[in-house]
N, C-alpha and C. Protein backbone atom coordinates (compact mmCIF):
# COMPACT_ATOMS: atom_id res chain seq x y z
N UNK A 1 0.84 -1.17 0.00
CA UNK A 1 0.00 0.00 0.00
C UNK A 1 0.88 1.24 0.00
N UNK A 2 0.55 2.25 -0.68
CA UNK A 2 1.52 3.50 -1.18
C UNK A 2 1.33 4.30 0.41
N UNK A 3 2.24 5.00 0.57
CA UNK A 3 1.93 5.85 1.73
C UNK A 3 1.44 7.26 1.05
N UNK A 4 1.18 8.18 1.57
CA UNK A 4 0.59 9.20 1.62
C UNK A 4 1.80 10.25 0.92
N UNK A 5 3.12 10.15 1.90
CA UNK A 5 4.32 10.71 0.48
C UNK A 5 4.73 10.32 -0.65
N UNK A 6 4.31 9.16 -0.71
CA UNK A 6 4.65 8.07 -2.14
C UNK A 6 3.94 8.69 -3.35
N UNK A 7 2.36 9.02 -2.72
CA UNK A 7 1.41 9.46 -3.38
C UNK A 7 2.27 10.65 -4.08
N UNK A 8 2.51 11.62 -2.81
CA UNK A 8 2.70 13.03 -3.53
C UNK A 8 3.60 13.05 -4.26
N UNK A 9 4.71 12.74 -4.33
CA UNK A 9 5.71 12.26 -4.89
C UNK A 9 5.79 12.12 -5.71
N UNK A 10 4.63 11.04 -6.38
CA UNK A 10 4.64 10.67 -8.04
C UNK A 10 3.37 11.68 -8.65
N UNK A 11 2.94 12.21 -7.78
CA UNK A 11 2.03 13.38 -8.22
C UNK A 11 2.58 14.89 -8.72
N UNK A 12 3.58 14.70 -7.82
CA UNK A 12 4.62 16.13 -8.32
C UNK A 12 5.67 15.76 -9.43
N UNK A 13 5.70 14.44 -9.50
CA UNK A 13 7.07 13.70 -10.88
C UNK A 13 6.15 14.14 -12.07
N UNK A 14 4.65 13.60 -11.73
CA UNK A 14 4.02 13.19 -12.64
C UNK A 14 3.88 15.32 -13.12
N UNK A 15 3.53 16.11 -12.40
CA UNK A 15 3.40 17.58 -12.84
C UNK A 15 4.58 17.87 -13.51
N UNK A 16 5.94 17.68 -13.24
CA UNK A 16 7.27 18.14 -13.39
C UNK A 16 7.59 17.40 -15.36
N UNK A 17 7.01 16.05 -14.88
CA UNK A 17 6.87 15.07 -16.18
C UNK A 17 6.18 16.70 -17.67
N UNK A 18 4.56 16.51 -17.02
CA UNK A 18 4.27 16.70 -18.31
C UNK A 18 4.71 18.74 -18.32
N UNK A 19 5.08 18.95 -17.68
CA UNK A 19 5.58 20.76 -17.78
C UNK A 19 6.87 20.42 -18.81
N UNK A 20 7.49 19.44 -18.63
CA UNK A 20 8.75 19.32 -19.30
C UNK A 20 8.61 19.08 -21.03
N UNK A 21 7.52 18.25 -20.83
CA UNK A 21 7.23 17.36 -22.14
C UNK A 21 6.37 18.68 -23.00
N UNK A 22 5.54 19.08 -22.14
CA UNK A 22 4.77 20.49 -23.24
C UNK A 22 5.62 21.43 -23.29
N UNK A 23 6.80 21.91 -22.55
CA UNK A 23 7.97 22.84 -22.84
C UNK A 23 8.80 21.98 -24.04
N UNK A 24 9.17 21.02 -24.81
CA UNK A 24 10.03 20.28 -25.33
C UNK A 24 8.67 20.55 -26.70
N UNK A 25 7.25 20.37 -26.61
CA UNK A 25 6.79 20.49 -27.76
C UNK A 25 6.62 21.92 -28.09
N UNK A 26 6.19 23.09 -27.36
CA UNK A 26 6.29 24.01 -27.06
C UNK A 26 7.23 24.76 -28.18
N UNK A 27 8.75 24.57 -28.11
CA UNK A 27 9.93 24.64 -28.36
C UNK A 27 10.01 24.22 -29.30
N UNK A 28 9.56 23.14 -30.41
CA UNK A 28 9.48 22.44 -31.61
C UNK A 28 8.47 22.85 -32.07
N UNK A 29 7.69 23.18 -31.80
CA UNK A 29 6.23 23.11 -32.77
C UNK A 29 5.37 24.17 -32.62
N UNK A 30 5.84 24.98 -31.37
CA UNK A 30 5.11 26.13 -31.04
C UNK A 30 3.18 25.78 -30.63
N UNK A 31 3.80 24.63 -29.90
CA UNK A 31 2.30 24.35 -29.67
C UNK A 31 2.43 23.31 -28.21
N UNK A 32 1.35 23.01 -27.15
CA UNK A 32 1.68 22.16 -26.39
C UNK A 32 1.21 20.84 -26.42
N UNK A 33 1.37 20.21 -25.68
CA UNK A 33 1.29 18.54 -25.73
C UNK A 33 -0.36 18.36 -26.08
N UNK A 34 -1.31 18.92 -25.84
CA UNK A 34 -2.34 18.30 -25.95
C UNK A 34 -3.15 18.86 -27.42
N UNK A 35 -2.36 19.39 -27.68
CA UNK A 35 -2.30 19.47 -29.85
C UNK A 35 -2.15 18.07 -30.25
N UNK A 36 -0.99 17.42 -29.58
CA UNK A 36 -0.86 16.65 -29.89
C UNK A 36 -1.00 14.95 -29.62
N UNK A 37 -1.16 15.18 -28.31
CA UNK A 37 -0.88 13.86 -28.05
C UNK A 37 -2.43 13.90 -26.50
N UNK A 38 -3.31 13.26 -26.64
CA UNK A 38 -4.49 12.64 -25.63
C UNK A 38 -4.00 12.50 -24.31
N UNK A 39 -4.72 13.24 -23.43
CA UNK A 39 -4.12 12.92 -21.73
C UNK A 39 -4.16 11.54 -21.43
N UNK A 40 -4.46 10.31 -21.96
CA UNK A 40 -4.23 9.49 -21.87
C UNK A 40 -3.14 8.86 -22.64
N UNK A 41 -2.74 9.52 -23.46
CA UNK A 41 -1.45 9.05 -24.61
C UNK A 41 0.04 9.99 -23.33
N UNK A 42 -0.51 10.85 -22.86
CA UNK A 42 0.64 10.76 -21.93
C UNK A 42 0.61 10.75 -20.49
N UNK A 43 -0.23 10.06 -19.88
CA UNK A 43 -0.21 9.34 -19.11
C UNK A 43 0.22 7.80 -19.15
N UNK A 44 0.21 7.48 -20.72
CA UNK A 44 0.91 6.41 -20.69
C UNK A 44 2.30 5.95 -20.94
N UNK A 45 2.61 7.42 -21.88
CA UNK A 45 4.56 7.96 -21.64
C UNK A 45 4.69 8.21 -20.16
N UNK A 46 4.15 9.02 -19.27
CA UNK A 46 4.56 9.23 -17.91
C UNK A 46 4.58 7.67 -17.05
N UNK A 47 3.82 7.04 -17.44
CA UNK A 47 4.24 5.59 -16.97
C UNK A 47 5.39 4.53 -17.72
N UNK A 48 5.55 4.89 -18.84
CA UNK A 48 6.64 4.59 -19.70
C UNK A 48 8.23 5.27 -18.86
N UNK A 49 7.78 6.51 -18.85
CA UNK A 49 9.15 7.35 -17.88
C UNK A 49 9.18 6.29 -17.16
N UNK A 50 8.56 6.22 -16.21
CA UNK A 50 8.99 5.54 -14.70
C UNK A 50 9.73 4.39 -14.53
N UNK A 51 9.49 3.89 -15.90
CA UNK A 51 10.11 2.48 -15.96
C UNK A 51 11.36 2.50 -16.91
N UNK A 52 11.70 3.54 -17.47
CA UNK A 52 12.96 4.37 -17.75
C UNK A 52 14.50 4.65 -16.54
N UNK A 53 15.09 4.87 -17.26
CA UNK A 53 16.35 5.49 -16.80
C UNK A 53 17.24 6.55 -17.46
N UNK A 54 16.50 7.16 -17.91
CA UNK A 54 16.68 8.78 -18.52
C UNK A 54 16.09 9.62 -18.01
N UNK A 55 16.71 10.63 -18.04
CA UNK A 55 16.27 11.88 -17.40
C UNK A 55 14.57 12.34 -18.17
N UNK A 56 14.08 13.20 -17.34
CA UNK A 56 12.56 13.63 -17.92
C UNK A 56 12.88 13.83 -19.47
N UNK A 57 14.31 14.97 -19.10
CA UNK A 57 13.95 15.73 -20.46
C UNK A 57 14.73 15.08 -22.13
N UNK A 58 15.51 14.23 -21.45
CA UNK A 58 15.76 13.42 -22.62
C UNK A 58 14.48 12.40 -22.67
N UNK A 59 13.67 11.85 -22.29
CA UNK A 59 12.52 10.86 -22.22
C UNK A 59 11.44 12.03 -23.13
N UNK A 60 11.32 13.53 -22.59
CA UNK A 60 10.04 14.55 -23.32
C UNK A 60 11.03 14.64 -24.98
N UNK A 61 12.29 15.07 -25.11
CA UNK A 61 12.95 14.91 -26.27
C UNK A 61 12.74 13.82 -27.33
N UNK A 62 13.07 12.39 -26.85
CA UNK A 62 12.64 11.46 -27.71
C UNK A 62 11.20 11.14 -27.65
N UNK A 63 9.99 11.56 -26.94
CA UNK A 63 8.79 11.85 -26.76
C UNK A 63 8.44 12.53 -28.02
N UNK A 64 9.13 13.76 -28.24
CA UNK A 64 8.59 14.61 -29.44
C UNK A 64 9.05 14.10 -30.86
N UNK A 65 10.35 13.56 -30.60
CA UNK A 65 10.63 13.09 -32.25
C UNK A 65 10.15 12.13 -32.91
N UNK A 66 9.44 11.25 -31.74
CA UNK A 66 8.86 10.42 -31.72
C UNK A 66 7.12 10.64 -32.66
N UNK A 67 6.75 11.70 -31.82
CA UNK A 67 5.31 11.86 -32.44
C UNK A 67 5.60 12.66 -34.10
N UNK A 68 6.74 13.27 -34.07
CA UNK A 68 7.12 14.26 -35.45
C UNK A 68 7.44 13.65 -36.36
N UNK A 69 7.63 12.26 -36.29
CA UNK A 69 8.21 11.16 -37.35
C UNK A 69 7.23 10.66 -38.10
């Protein structure tokens, strides 16, 4: 069972996550993440992160070249 900081924790990763990822599309496309990609399409990269070992902003980087391809 998660504790109560566990919670916040991945609640503030999870804010820090997508600020990063709409600054990275932002910056490319002049537009933010939900132009492009369904709050459920990145909620399922933000669970993709977690199970990563890259930093946010290389994970929001190959995030965007990803959808631009």
């Amino acid at each position: 069972m998660e504790t109560s900081n566990e919670v916040n924790e991945i609640s503030t990763l999870r804010i820090v996550f997508i600020e990063a990822l709409s600054r990275q599309f932002i910056a490319i496309t002049g537009c933010g993440i939900y132009v492009h990609l369904s709050p459920v399409t990145v909620n399922e990269l933000f669970n993709r992160y977690l199970n990563s070992s890259v930093s946010i902003n290389t994970f929001a980087r190959q995030c965007v070249r990803n959808v631009l391809t």
